[in-house]
Protein backbone atom coordinates (compact mmCIF):
# COMPACT_ATOMS: atom_id res chain seq x y z
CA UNK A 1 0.00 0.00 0.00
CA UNK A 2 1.53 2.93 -0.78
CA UNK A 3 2.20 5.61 1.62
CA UNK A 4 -0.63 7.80 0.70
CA UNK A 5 -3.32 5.27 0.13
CA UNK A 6 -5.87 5.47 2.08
CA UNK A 7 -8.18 2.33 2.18
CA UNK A 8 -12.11 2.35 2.91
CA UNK A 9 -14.81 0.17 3.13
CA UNK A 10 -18.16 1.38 2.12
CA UNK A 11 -21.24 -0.55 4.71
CA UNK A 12 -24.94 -0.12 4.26
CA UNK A 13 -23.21 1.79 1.05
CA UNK A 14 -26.98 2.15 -0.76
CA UNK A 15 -25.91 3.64 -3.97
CA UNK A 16 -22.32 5.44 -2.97
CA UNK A 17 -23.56 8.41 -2.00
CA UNK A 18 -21.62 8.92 1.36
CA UNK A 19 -18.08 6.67 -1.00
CA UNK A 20 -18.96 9.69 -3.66
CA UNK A 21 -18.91 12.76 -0.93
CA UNK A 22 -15.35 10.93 0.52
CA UNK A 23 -13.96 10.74 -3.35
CA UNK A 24 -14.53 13.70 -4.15
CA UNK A 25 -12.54 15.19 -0.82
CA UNK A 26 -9.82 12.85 -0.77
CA UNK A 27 -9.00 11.90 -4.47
CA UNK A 28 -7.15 9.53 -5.99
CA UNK A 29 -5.62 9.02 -2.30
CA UNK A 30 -9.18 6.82 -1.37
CA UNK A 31 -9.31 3.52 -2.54
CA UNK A 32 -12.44 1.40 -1.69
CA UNK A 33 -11.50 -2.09 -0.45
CA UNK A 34 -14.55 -3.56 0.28
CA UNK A 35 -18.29 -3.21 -0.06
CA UNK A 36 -21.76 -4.23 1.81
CA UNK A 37 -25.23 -3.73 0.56
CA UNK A 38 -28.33 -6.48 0.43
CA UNK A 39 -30.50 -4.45 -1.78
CA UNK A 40 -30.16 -5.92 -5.28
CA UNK A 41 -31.66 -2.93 -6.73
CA UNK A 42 -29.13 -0.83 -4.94
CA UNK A 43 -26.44 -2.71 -5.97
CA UNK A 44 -27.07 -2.29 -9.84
CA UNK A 45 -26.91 1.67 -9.21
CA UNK A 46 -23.58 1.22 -7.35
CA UNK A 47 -22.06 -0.78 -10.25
CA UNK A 48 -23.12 1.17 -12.62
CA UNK A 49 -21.71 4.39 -11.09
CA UNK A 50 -18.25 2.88 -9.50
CA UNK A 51 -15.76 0.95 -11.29
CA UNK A 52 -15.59 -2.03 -8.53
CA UNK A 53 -12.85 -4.49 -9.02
CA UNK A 54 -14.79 -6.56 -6.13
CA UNK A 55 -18.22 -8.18 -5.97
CA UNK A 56 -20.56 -6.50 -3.39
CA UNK A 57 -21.08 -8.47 -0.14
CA UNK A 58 -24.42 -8.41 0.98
CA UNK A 59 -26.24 -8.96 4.87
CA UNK A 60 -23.96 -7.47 6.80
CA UNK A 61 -24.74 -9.79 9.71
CA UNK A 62 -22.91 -12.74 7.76
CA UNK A 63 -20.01 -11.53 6.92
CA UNK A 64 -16.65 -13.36 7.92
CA UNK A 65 -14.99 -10.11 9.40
CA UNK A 66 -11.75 -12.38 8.28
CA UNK A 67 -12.90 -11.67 4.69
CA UNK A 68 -12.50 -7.90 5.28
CA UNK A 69 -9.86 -6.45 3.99
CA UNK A 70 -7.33 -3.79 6.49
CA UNK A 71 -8.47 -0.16 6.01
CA UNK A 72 -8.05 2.93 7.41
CA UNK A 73 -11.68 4.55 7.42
CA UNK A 74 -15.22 3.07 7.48
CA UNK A 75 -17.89 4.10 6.47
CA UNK A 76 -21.25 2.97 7.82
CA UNK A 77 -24.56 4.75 6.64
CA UNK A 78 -26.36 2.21 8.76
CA UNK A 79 -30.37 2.02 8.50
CA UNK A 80 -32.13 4.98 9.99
CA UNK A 81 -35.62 3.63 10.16
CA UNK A 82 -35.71 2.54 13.73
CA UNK A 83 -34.72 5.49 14.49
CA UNK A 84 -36.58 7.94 12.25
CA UNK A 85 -38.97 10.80 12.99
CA UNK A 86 -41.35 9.89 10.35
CA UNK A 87 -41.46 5.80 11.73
CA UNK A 88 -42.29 4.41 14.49
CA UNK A 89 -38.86 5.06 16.34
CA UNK A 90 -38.42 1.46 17.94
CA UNK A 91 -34.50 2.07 18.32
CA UNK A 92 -32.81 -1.20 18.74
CA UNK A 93 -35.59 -3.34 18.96
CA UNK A 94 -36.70 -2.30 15.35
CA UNK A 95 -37.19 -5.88 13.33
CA UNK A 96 -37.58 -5.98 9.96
CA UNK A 97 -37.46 -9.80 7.86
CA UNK A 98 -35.66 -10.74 10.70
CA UNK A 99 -33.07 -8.56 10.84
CA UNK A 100 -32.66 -5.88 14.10
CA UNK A 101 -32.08 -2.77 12.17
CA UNK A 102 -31.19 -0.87 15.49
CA UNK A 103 -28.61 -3.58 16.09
CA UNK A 104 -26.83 -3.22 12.77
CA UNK A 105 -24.71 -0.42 14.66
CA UNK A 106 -23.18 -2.89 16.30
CA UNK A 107 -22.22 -4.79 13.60
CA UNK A 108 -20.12 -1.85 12.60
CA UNK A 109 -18.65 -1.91 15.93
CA UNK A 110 -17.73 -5.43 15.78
CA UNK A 111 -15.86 -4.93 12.38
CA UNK A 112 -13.74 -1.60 13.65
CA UNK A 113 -13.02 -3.31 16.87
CA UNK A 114 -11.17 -6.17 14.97
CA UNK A 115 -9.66 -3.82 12.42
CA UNK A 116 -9.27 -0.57 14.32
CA UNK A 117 -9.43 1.57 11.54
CA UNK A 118 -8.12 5.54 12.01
CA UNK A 119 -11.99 6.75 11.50
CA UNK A 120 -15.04 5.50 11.80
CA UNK A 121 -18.13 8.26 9.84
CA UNK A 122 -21.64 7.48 10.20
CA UNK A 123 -24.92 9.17 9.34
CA UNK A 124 -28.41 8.62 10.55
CA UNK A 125 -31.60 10.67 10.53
CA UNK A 126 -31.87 13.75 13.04
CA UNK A 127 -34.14 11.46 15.78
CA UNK A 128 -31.12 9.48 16.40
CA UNK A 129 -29.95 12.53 18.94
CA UNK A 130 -33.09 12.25 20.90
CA UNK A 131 -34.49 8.99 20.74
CA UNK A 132 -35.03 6.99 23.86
CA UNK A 133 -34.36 10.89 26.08
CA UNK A 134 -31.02 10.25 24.46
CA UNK A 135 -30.41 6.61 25.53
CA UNK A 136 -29.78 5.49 22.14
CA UNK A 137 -27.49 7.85 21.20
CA UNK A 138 -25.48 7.49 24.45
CA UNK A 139 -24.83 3.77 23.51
CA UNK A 140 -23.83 4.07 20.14
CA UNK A 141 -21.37 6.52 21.51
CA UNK A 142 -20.32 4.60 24.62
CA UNK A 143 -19.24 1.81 22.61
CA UNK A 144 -17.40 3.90 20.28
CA UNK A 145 -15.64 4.87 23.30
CA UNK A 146 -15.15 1.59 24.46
CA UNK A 147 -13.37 0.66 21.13
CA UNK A 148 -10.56 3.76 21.62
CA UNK A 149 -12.61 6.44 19.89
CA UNK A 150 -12.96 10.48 20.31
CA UNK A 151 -16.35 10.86 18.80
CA UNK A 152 -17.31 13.85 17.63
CA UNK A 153 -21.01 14.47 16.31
CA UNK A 154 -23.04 17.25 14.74
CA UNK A 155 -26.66 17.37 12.89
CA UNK A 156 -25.95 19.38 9.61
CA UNK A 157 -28.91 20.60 7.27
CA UNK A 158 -28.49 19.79 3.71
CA UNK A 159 -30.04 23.22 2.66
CA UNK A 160 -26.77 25.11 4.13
CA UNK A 161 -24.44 23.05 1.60
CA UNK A 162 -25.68 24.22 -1.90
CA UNK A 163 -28.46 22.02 -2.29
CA UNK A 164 -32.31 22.94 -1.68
CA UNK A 165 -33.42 20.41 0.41
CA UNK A 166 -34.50 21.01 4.24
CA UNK A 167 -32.33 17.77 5.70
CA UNK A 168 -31.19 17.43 8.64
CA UNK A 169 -29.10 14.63 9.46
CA UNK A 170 -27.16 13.81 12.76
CA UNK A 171 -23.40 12.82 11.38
CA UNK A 172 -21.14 11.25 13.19
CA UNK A 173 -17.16 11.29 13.29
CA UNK A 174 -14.80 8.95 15.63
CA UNK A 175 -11.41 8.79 15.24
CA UNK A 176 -8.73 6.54 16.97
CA UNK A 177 -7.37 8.39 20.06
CA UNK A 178 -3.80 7.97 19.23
CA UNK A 179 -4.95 10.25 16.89
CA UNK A 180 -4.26 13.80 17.74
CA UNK A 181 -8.40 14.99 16.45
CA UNK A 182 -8.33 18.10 18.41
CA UNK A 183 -8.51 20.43 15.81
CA UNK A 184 -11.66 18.48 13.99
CA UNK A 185 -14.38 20.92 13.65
CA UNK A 186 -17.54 20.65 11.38
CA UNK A 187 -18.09 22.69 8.29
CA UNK A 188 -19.99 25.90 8.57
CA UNK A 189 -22.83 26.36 6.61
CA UNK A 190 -21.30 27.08 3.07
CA UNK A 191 -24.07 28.00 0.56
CA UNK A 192 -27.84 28.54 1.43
CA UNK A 193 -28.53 30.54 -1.95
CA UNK A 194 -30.32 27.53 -4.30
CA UNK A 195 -34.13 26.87 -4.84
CA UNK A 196 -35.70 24.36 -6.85
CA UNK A 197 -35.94 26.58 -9.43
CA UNK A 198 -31.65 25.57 -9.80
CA UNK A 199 -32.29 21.72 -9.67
CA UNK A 200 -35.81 21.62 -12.34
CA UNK A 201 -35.36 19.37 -15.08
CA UNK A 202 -34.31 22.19 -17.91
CA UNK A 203 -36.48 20.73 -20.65
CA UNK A 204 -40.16 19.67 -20.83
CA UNK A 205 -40.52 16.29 -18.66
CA UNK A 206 -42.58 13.60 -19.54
CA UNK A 207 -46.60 13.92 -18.90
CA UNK A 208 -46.02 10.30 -16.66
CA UNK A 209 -44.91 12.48 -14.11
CA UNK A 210 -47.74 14.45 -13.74
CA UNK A 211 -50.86 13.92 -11.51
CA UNK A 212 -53.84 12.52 -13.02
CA UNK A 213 -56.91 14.56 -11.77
CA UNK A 214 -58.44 11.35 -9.97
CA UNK A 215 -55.35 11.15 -7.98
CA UNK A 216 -54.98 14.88 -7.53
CA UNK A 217 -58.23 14.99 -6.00
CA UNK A 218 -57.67 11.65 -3.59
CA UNK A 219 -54.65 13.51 -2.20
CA UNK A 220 -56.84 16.91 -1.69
CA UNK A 221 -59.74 14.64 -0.05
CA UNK A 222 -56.78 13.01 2.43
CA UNK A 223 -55.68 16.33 3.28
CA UNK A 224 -59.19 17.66 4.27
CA UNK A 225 -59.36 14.64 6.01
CA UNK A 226 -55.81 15.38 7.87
CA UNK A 227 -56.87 18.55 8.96
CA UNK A 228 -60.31 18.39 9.87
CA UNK A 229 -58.45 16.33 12.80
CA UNK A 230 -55.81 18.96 13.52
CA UNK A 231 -52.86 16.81 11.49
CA UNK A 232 -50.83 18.38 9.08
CA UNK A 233 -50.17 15.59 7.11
CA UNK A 234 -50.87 15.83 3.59
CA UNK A 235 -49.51 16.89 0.19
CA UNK A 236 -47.58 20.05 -0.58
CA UNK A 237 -46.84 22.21 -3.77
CA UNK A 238 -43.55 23.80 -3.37
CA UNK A 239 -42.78 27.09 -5.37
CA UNK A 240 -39.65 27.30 -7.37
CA UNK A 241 -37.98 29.80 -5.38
CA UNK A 242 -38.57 27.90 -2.49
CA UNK A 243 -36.46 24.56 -1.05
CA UNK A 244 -38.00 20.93 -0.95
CA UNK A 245 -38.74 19.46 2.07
CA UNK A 246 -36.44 16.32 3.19
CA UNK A 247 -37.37 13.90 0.30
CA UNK A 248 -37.78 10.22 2.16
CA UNK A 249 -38.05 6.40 1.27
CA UNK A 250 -41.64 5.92 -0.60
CA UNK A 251 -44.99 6.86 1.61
CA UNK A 252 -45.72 10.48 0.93
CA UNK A 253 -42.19 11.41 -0.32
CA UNK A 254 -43.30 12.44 -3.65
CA UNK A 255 -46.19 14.43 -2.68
CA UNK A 256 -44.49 16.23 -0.51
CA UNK A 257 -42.76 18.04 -3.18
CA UNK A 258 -44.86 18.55 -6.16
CA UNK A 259 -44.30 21.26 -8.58
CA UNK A 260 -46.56 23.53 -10.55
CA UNK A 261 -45.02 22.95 -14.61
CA UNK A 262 -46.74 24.11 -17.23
CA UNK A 263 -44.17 23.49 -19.85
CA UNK A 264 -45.24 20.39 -21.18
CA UNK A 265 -47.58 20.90 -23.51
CA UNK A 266 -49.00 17.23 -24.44
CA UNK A 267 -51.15 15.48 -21.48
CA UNK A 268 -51.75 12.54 -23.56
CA UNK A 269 -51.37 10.09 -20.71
CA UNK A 270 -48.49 7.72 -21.44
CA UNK A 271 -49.26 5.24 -18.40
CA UNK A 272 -52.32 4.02 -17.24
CA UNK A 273 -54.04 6.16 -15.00
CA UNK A 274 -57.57 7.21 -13.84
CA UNK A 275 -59.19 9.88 -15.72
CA UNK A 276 -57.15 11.96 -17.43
CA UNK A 277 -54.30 14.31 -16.25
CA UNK A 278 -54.60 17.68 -14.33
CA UNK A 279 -54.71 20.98 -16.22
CA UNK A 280 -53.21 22.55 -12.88
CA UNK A 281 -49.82 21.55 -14.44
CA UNK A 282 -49.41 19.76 -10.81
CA UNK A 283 -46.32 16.91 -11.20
CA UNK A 284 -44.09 15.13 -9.10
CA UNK A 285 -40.38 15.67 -9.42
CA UNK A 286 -38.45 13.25 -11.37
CA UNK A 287 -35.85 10.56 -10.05
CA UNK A 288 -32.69 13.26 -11.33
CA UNK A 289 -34.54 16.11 -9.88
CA UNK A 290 -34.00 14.04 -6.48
CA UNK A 291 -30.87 12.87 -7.69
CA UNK A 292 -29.84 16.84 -7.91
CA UNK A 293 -31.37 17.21 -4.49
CA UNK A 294 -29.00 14.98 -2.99
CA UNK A 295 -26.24 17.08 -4.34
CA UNK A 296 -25.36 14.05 -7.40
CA UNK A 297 -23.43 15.46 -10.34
CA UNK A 298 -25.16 14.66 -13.50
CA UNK A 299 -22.93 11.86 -14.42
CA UNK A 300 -24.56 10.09 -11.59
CA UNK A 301 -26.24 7.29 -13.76
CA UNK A 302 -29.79 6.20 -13.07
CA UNK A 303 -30.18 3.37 -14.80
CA UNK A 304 -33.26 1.27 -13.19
CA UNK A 305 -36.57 1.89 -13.10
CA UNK A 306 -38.14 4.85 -11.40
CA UNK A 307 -39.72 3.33 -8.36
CA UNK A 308 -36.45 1.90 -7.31
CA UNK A 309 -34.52 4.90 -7.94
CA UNK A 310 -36.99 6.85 -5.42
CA UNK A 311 -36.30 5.02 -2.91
CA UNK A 312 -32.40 4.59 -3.00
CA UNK A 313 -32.43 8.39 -3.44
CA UNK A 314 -34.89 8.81 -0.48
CA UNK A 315 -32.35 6.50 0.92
CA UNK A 316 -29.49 8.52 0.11
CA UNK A 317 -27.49 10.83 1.58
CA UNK A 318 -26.70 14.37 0.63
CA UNK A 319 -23.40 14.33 -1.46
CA UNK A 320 -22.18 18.20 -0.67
CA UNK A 321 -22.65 17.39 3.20
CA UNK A 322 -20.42 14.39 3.08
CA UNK A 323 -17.39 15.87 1.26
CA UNK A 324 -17.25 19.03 3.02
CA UNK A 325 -17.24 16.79 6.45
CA UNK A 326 -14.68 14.59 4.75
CA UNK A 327 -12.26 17.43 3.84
CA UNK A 328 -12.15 18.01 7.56
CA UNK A 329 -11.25 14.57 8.47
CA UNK A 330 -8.47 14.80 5.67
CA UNK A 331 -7.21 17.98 7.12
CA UNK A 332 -6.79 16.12 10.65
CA UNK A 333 -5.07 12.81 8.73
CA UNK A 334 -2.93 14.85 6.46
CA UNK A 335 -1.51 17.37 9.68
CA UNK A 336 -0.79 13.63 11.30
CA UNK A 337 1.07 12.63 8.71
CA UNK A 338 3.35 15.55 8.89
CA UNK A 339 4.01 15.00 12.98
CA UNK A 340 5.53 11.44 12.25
């Protein structure tokens, strides 16, 4: 390994997004040693956007930590639904086909105990901070402690880091204490200026993307519904100077940011729907309207069909966030270089 190589392993690595945000900070220096996804529809996005000499392992709870590779950095998006705002917030008694999602943490653990790699970066949703009074939180960082770790952590909003998306995501940063970390800080906010209006599709989409009036008016009926009880929940138009909210894994994702988009001009439906298509001009965003949302360059390729590529990018992480947090944790490798 050469003497700037830095090795990583990608976990819970959904389609790259948090291996892209590290890439782009480190460079050439960051080579990815080892991979772990089960989604097969996931996977086909990752191979299609990273040249992997390796095959992608899959349930993280059988690997054979033997098979691992040594590296330097992990990094471990690992599943926030148990510990979501918008679920049910079980924590780490979440099950899901079998599988504890609140226990894949320590999964990670296990791995970066036997390898003791220099950093460990994770990301989760916001309610990680808070759920359980805290509790949950105060584990996962207790046993990063336990394994030699200063852990740093910090909820970031994506909107702050050039994209125009209301996210806010708790991000986590541990690095081995022999280490010196002390001058790891998070980035400050960097760019707040874009709206949608910067991430629209810049030609006339397709009319399957826009609401048929059946549907239009079954969302409209739901949201009466919603707040004839005092809920807010419902769907939402957002203008084009405005930001999207946090776009999420299926359920009311879409709705949540439609768009008024008069520039198609043909309706003719081109899927089957009920009745015919709204004259409102009322459409959901596409999959690389979320895929600019999440801060993906354009190159990004989404190859699969949209109702997969929803939910990865739901899924997803915001690219911009990740790199800026990266090129911190460079600046604190690089200045420990230069002591030895």
């Amino acid at each position: 390994m050469g003497s700037n190589q830095i090795n990583s392993i990608d976990l819970f690595a959904g389609i790259g997004g948090i291996r892209l945000g590290f890439e782009q900070a480190f460079g050439k220096e960051l080579k990815t040693v080892f991979i772990s996804e089960w989604d097969e529809n996931a996977q086909k996005t990752y191979n299609s956007n990273f040249d992997n000499k390796m095959e992608i392992s899959g349930d993280i709870t059988k690997i054979d930590i033997k098979k691992i590779p040594s590296f330097d950095i992990c990094l471990a998006g690992f599943p926030c639904q148990a510990f979501s705002l918008a679920g049910q917030r079980k924590g780490f008694s979440d099950d899901y086909k079998g599988i504890s999602r609140g226990t894949l943490f320590f999964n990670v653990a296990e791995i970066c105990e036997k390898r003791k790699p220099k950093v460990i970066f994770c990301e989760n949703v916001k309610g990680l901070a808070n759920h359980d009074k805290g509790r949950t939180y105060k584990i996962i960082k207790g046993r990063l402690e336990e394994l030699g770790y200063k852990v740093y952590e910090e909820i970031l909003n994506s909107r702050d880091f050039g994209v125009p998306q209301n996210r806010e995501r708790i991000y986590i940063v541990a690095f081995k204490k022999n280490i010196d970390s002390s001058a790891f800080n998070f980035p400050k906010p960097k760019d707040s200026s874009k709206k949608i209006k910067d991430i629209l599709e810049e030609n006339p989409v397709s009319a399957k993307y826009y609401l048929s009036e059946t549907y239009l008016e079954t969302l409209r009926r739901h949201r009466a519904r919603h707040e004839a009880k005092g809920n807010g929940f419902g769907y939402e138009i957002r203008d084009w100077n405005d930001v999207a909210g946090a776009i999420v894994c299926g359920g009311m994702g879409r709705e949540r940011n439609l768009v008024i988009d008069k520039r198609q001009k043909n309706l003719t439906p081109v899927t089957h729907i009920k009745g015919k298509i709204n004259k409102e001009g009322i459409r959901k965003m596409t999959p690389r309207e979320w895929a600019r949302l999440q801060g993906y360059p354009d190159t990004f390729k989404l190859a699969i069909s949209d109702v997969h590529l929803y939910k990865q990018l739901g899924n997803s992480v915001s690219v911009p966030v990740i790199k800026e947090i990266a090129k911190k944790i460079k600046t604190v490798l690089d200045s420990n270089k230069k002591k030895r």
